[in-house]
PDB file of N, CA and C in Angstrom:
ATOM      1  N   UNK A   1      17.128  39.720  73.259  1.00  0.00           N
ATOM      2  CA  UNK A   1      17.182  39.248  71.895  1.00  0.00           C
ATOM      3  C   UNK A   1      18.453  38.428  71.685  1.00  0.00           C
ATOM      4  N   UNK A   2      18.299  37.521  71.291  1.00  0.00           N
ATOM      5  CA  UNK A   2      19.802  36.418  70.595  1.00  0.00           C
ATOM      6  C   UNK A   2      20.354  37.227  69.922  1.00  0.00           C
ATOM      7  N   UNK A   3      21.654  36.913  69.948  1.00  0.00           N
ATOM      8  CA  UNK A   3      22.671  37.658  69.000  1.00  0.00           C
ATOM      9  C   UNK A   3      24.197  36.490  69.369  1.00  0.00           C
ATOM     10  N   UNK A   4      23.900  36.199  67.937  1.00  0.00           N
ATOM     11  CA  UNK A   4      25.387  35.313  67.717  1.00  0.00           C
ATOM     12  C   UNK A   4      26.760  36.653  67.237  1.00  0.00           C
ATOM     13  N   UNK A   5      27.901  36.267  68.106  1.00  0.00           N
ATOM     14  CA  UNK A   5      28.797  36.727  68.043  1.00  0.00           C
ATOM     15  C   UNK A   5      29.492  36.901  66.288  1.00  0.00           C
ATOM     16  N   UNK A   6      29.522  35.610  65.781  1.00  0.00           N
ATOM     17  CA  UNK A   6      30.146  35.537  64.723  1.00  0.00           C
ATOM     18  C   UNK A   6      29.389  35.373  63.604  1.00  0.00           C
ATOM     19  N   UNK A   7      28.157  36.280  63.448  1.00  0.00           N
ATOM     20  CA  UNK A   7      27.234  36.145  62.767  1.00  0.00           C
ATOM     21  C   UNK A   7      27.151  38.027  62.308  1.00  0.00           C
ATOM     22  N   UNK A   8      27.457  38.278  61.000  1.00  0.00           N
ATOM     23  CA  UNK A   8      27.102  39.821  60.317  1.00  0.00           C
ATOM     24  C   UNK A   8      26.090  39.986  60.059  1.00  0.00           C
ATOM     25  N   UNK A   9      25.422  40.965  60.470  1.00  0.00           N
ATOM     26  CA  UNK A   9      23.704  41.902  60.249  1.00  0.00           C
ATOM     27  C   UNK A   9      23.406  42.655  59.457  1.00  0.00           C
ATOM     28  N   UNK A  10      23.646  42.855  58.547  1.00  0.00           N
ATOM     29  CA  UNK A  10      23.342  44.682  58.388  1.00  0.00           C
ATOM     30  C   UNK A  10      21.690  44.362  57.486  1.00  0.00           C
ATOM     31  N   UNK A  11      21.198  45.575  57.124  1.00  0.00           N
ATOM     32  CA  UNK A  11      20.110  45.800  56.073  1.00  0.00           C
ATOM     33  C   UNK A  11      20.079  46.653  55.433  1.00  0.00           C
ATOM     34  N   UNK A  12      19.592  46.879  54.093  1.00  0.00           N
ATOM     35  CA  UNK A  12      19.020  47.939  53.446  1.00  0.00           C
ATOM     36  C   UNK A  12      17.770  48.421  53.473  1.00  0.00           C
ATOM     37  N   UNK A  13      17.277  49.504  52.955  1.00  0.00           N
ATOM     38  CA  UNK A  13      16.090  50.164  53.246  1.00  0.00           C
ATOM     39  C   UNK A  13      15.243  49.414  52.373  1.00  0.00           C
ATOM     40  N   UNK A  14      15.300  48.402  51.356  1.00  0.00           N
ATOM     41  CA  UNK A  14      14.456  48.073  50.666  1.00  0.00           C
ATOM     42  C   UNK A  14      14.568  46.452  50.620  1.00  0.00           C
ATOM     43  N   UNK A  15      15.157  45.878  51.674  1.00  0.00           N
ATOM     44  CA  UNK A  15      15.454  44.978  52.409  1.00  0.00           C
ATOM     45  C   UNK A  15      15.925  43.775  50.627  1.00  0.00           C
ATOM     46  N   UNK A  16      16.757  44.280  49.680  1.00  0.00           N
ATOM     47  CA  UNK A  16      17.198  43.855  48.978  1.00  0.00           C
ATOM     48  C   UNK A  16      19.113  43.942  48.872  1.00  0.00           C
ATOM     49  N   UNK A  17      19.965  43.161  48.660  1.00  0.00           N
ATOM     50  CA  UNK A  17      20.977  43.591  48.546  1.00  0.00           C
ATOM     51  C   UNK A  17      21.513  44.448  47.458  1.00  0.00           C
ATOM     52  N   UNK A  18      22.620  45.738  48.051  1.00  0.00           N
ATOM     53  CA  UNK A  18      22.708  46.787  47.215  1.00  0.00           C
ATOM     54  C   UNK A  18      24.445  46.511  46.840  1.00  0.00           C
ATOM     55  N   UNK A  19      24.713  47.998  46.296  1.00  0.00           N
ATOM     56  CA  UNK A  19      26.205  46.870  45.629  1.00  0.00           C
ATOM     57  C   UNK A  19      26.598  47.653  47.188  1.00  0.00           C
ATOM     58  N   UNK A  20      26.363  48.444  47.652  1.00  0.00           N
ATOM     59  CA  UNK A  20      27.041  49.297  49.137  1.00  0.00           C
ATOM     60  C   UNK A  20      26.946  48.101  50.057  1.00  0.00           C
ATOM     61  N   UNK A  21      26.031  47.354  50.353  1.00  0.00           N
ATOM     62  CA  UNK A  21      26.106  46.159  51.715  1.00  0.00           C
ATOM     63  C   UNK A  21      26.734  45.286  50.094  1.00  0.00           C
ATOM     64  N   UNK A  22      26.980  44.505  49.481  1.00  0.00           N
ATOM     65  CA  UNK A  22      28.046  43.832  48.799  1.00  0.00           C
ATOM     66  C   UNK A  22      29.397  44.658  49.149  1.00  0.00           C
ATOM     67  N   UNK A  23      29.302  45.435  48.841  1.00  0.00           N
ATOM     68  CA  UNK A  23      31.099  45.610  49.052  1.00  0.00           C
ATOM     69  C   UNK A  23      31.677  46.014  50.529  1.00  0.00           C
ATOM     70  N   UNK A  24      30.453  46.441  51.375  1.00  0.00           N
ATOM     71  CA  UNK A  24      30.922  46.510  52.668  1.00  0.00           C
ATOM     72  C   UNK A  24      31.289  44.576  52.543  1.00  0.00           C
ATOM     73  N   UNK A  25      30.185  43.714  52.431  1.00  0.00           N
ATOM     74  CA  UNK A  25      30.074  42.405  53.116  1.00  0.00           C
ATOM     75  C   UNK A  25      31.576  41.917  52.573  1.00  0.00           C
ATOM     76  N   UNK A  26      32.150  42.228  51.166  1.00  0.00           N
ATOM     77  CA  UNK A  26      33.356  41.311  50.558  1.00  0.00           C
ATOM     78  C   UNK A  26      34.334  42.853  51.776  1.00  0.00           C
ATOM     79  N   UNK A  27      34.735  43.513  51.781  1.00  0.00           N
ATOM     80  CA  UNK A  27      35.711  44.029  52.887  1.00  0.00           C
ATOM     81  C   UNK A  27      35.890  43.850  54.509  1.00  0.00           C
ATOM     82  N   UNK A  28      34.247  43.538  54.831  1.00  0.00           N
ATOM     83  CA  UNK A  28      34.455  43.494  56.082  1.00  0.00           C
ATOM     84  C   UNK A  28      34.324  41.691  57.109  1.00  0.00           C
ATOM     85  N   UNK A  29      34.031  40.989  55.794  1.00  0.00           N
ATOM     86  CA  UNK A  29      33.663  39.692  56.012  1.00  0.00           C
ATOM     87  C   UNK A  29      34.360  38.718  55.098  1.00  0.00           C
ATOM     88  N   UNK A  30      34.136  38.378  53.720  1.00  0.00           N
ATOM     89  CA  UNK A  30      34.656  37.799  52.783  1.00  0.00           C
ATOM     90  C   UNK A  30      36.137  37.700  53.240  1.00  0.00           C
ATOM     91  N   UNK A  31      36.586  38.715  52.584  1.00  0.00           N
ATOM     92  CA  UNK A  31      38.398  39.081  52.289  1.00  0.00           C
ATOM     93  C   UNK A  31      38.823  39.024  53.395  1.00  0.00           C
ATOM     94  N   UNK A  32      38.558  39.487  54.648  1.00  0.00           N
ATOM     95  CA  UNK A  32      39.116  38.890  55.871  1.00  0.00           C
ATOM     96  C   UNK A  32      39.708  37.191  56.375  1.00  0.00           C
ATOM     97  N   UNK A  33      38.760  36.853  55.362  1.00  0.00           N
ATOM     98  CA  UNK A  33      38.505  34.947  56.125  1.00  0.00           C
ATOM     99  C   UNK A  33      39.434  34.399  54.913  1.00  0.00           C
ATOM    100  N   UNK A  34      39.766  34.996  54.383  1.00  0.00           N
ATOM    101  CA  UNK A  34      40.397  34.350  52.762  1.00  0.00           C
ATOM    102  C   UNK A  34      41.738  34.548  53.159  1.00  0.00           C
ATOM    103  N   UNK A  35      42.822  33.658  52.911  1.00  0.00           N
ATOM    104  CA  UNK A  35      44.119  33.674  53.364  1.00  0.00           C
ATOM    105  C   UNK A  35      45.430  33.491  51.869  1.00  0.00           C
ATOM    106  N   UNK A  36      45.077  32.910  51.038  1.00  0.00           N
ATOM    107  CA  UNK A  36      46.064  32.721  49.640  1.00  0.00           C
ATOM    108  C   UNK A  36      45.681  33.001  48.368  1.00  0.00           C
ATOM    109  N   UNK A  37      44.398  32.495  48.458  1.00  0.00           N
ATOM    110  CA  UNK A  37      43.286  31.999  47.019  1.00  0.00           C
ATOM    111  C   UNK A  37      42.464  32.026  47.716  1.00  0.00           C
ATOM    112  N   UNK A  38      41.339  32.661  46.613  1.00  0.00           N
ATOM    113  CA  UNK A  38      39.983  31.649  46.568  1.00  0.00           C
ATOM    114  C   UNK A  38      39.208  32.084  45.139  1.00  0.00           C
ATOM    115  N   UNK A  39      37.852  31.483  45.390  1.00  0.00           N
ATOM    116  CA  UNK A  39      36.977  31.580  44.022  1.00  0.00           C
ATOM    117  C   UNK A  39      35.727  31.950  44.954  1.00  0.00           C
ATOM    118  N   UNK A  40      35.031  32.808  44.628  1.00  0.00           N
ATOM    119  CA  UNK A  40      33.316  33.156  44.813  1.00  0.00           C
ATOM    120  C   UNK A  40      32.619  32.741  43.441  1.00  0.00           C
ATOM    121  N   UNK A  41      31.519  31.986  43.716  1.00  0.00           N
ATOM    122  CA  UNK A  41      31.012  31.529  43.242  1.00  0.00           C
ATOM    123  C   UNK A  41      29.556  32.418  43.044  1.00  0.00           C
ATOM    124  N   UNK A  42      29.003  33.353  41.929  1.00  0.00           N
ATOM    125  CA  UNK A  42      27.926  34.241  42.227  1.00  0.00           C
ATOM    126  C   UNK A  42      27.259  34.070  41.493  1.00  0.00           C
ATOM    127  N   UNK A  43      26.091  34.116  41.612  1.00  0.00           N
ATOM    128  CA  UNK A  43      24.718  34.201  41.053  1.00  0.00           C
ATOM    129  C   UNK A  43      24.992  35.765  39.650  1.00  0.00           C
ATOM    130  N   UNK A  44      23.169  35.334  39.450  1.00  0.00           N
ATOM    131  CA  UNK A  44      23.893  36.826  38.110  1.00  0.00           C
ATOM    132  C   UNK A  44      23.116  37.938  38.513  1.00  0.00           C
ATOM    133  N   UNK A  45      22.998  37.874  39.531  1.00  0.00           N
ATOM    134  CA  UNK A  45      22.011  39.812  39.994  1.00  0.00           C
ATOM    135  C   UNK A  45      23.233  40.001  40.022  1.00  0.00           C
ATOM    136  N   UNK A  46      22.681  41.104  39.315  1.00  0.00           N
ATOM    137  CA  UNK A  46      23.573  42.459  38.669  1.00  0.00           C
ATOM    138  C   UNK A  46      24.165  43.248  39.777  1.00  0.00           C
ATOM    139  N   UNK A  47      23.832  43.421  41.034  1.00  0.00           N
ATOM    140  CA  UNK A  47      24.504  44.198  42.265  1.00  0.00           C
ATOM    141  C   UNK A  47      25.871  43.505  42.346  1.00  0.00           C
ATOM    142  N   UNK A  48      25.988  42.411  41.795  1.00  0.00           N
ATOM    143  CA  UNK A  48      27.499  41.486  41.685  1.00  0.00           C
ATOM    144  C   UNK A  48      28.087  41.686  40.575  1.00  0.00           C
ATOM    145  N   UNK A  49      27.703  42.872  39.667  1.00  0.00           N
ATOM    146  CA  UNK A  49      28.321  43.008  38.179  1.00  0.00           C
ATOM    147  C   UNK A  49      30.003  43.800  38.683  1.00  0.00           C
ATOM    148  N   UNK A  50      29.478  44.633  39.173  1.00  0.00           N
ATOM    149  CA  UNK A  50      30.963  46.116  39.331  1.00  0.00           C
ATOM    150  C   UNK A  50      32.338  45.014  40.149  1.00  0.00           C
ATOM    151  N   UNK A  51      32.764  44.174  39.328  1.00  0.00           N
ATOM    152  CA  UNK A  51      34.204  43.647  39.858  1.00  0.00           C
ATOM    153  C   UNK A  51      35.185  44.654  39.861  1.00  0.00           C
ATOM    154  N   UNK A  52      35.043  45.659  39.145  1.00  0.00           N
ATOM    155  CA  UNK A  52      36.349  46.467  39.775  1.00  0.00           C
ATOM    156  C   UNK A  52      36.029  47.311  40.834  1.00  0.00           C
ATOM    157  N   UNK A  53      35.114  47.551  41.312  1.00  0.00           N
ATOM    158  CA  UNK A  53      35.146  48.027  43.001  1.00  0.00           C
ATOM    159  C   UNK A  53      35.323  46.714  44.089  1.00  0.00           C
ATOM    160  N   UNK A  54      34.895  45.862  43.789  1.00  0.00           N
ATOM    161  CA  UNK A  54      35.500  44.494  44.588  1.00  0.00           C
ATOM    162  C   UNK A  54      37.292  44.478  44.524  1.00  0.00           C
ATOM    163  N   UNK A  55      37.823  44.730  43.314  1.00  0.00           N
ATOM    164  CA  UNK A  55      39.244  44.151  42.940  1.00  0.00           C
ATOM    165  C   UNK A  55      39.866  45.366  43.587  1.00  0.00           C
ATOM    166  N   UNK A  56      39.696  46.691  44.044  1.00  0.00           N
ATOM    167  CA  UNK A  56      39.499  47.776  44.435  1.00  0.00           C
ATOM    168  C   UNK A  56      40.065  47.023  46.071  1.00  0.00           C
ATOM    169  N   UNK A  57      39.001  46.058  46.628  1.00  0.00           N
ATOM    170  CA  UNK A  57      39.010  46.612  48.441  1.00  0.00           C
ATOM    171  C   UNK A  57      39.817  44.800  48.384  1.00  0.00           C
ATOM    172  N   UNK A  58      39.916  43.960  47.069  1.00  0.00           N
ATOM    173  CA  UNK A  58      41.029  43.169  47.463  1.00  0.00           C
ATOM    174  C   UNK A  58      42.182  43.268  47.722  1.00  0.00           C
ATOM    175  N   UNK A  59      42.505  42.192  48.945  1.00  0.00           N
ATOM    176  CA  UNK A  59      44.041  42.399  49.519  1.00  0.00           C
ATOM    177  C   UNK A  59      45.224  42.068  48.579  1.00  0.00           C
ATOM    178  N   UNK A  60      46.266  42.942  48.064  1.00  0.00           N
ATOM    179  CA  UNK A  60      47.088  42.759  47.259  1.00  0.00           C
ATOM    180  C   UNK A  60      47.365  40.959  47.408  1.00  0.00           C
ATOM    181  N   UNK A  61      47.995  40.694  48.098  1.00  0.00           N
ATOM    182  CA  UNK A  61      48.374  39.063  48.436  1.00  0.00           C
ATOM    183  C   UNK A  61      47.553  37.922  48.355  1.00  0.00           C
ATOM    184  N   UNK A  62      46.239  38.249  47.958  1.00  0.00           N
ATOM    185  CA  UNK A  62      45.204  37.061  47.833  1.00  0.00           C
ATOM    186  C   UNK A  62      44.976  37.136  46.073  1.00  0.00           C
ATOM    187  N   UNK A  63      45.097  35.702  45.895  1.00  0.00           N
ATOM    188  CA  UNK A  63      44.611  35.686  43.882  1.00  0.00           C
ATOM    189  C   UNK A  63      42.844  35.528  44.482  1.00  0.00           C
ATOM    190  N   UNK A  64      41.759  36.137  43.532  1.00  0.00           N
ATOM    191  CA  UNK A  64      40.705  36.096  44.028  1.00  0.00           C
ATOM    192  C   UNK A  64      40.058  35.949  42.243  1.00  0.00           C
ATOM    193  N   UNK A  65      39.090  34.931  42.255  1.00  0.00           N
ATOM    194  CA  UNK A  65      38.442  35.237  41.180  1.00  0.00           C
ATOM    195  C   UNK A  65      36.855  34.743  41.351  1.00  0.00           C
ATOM    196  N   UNK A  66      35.963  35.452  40.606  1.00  0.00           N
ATOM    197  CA  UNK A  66      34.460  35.554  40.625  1.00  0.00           C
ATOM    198  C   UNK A  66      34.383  34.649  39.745  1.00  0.00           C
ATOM    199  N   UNK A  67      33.124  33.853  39.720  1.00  0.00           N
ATOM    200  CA  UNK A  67      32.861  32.855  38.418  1.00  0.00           C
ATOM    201  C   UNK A  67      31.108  33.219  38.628  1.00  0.00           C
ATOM    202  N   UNK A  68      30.694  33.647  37.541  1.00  0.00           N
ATOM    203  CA  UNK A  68      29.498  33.788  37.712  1.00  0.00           C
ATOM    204  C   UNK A  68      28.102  32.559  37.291  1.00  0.00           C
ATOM    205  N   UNK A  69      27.362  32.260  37.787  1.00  0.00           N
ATOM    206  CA  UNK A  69      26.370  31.632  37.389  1.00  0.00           C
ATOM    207  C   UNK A  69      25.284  31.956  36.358  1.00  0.00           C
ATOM    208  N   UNK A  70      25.351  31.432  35.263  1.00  0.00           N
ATOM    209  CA  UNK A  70      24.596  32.348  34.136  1.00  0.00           C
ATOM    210  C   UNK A  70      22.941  32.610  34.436  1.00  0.00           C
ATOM    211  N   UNK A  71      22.150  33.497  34.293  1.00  0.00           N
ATOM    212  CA  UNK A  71      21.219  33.611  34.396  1.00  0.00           C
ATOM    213  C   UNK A  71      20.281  32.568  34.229  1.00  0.00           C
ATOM    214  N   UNK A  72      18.739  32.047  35.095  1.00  0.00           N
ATOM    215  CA  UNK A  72      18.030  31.396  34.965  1.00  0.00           C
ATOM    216  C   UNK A  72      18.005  29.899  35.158  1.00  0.00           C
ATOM    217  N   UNK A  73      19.308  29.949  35.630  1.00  0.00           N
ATOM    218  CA  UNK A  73      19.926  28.101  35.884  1.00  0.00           C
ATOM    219  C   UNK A  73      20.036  27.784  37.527  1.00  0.00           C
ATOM    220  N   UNK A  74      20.152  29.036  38.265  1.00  0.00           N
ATOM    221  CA  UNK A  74      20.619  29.339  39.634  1.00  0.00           C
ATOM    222  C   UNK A  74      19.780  27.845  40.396  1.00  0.00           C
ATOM    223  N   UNK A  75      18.738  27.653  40.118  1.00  0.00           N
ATOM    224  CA  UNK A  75      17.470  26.669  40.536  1.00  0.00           C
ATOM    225  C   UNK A  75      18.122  25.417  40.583  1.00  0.00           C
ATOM    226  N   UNK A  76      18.007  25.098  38.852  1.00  0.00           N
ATOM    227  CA  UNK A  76      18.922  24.050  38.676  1.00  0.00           C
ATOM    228  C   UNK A  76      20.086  23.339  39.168  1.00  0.00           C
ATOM    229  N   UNK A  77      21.285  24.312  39.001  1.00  0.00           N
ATOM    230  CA  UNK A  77      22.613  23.860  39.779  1.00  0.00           C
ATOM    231  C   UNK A  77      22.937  23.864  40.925  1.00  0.00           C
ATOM    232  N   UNK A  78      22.337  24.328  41.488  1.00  0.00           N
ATOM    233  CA  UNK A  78      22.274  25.002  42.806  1.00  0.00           C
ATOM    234  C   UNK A  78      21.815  23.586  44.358  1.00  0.00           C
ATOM    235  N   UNK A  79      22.461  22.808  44.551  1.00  0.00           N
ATOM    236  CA  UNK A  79      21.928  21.741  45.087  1.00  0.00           C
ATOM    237  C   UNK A  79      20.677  22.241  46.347  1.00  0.00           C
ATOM    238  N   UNK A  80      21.622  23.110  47.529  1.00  0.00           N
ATOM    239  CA  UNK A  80      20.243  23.814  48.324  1.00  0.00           C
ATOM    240  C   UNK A  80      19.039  24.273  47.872  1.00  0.00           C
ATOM    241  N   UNK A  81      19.053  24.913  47.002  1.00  0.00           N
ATOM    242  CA  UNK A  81      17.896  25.418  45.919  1.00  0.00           C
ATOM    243  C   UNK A  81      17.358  24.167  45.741  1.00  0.00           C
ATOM    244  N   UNK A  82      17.721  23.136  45.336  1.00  0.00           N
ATOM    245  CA  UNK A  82      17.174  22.239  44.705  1.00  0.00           C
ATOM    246  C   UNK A  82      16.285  21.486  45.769  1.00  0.00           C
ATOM    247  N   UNK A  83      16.980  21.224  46.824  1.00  0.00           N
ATOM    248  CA  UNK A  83      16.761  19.841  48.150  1.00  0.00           C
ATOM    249  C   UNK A  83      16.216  21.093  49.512  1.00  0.00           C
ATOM    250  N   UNK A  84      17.678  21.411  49.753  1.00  0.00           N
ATOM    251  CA  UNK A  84      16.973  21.883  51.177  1.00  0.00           C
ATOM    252  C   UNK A  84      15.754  22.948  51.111  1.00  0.00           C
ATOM    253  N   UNK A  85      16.196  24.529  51.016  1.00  0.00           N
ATOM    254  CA  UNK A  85      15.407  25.468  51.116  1.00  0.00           C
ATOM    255  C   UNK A  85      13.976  25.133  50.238  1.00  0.00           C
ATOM    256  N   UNK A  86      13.676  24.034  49.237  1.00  0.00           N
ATOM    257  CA  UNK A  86      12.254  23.456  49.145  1.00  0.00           C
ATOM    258  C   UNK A  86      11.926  22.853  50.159  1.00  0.00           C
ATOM    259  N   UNK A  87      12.255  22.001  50.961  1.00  0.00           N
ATOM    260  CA  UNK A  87      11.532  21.093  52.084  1.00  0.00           C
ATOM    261  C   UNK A  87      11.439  21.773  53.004  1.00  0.00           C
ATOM    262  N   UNK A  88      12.810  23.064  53.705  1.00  0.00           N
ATOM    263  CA  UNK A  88      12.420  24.001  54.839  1.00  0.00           C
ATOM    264  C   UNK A  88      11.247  25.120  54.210  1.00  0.00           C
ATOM    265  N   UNK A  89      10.808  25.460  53.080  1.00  0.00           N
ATOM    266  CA  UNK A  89      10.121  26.122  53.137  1.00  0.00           C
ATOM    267  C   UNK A  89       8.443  25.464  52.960  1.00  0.00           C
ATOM    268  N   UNK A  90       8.495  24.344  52.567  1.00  0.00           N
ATOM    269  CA  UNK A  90       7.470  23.473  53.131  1.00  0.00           C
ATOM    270  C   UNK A  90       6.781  23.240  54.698  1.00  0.00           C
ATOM    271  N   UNK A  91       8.261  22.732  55.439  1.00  0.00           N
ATOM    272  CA  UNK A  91       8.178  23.040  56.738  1.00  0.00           C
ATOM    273  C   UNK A  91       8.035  24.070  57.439  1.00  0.00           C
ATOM    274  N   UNK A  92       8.315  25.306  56.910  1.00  0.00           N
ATOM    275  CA  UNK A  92       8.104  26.332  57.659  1.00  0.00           C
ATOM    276  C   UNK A  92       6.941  26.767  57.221  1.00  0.00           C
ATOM    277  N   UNK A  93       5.879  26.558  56.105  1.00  0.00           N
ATOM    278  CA  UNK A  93       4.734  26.716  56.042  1.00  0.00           C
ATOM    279  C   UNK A  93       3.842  26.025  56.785  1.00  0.00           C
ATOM    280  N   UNK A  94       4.303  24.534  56.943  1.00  0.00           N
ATOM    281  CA  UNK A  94       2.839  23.826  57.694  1.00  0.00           C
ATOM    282  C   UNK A  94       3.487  24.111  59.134  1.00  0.00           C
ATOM    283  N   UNK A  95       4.141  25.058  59.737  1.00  0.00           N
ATOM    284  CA  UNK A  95       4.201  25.500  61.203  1.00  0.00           C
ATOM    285  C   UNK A  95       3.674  26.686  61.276  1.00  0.00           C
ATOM    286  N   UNK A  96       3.447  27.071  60.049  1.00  0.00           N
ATOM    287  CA  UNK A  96       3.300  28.616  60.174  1.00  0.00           C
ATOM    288  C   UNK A  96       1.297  28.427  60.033  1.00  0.00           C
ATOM    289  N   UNK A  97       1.185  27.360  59.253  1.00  0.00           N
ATOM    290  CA  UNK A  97      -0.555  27.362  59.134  1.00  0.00           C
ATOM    291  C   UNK A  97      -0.375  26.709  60.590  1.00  0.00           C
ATOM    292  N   UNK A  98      -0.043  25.562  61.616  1.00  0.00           N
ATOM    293  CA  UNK A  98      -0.211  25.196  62.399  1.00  0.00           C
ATOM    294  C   UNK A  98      -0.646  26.368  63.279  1.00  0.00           C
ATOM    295  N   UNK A  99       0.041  27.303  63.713  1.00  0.00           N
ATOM    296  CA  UNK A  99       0.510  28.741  64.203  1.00  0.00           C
ATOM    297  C   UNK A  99      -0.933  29.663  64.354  1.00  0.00           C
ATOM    298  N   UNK A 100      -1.389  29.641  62.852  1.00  0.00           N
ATOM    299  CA  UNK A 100      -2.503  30.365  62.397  1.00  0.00           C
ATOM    300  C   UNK A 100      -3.197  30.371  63.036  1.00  0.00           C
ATOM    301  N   UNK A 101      -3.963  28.391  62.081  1.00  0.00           N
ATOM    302  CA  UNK A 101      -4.889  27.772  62.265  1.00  0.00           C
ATOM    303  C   UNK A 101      -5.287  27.917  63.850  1.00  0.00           C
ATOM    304  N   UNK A 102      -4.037  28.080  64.739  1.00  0.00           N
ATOM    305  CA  UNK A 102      -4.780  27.504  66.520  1.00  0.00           C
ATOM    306  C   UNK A 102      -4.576  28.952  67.208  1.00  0.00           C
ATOM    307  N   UNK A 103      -4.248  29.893  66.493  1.00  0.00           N
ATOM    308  CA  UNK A 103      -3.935  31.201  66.917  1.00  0.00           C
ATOM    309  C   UNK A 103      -3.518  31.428  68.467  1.00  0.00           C
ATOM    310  N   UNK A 104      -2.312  30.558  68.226  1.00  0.00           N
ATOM    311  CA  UNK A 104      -1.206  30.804  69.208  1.00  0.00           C
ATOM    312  C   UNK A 104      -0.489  31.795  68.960  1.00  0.00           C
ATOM    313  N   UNK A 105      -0.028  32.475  70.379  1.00  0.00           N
ATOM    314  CA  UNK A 105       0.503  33.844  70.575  1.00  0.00           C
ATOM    315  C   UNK A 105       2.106  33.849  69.938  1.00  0.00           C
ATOM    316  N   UNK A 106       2.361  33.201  68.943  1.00  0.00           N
ATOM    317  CA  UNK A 106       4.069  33.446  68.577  1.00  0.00           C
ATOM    318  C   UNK A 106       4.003  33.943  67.420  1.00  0.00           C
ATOM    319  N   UNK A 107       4.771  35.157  67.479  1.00  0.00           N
ATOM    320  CA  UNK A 107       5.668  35.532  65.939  1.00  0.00           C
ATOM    321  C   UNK A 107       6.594  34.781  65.106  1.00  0.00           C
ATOM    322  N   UNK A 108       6.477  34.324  64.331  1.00  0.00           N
ATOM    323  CA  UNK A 108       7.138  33.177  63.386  1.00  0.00           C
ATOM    324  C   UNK A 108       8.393  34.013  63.065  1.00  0.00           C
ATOM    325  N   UNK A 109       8.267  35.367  62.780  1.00  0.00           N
ATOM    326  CA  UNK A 109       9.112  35.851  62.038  1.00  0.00           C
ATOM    327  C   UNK A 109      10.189  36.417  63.007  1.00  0.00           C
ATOM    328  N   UNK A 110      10.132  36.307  64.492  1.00  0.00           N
ATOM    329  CA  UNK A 110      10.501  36.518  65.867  1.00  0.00           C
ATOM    330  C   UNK A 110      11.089  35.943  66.284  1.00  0.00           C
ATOM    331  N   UNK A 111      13.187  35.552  65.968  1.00  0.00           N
ATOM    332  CA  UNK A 111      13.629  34.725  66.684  1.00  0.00           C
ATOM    333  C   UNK A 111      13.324  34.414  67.793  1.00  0.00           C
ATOM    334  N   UNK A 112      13.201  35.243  68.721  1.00  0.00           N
ATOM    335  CA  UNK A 112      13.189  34.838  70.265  1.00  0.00           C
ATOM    336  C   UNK A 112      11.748  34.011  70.775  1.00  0.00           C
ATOM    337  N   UNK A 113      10.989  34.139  69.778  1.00  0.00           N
ATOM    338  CA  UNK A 113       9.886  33.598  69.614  1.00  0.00           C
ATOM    339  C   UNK A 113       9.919  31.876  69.213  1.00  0.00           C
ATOM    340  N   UNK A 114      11.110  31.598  68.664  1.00  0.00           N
ATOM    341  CA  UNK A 114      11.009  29.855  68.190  1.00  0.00           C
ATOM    342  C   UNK A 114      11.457  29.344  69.424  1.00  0.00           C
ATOM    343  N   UNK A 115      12.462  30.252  70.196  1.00  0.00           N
ATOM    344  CA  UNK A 115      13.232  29.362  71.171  1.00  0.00           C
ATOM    345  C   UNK A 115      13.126  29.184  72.435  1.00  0.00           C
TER     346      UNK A 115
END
């Protein structure tokens, strides 16, 4: 199986993010890579509400601030939302009917399977 070195995994049981994989991901990933400042930029699911358990596992020496994205606009402002992940998920549908349609032996959903 592929496995990129500098690439973090984890999951939840309901394969949604919980605030437990959020605050592992800002301690064990985020706040590491951050060196003076920065700004996170977040969407408005609510698993991103509890800033004081975030401000909690921030490193005294970094200024850090959240700016949230107001509900229902995420689409809108959001340029990937807008351009890419519409055309890759276009593309990854007419490979995936290609796939079907000729019922070739690959799992789509199976990295080791694209490559």
């Amino acid at each position: 199986m592929f496995k990129a070195e500098d690439l973090y995994v984890t999951a939840s049981t309901s394969g949604k993010m919980t605030k437990k994989l959020y605050l592992q991901w800002c301690a064990e990933v985020f706040f590491p890579h951050m060196v003076d400042r920065c700004i996170l930029l977040a969407d408005s699911w609510t698993t991103l509400n509890d800033r004081d358990s975030v401000m909690e596992l921030k490193p005294d020496n970094l200024e850090y601030e959240m700016l949230r994205i107001p509900p229902k606009v995420t689409g809108d402002i959001q340029p990937l939302d807008v351009m890419l992940f519409r055309m890759y998920k276009g593309f990854f549908k007419k490979i995936s009917n290609f796939v079907i349609l000729r019922n070739l032996p690959i799992q789509m959903h199976h990295r080791d399977d694209l490559f």
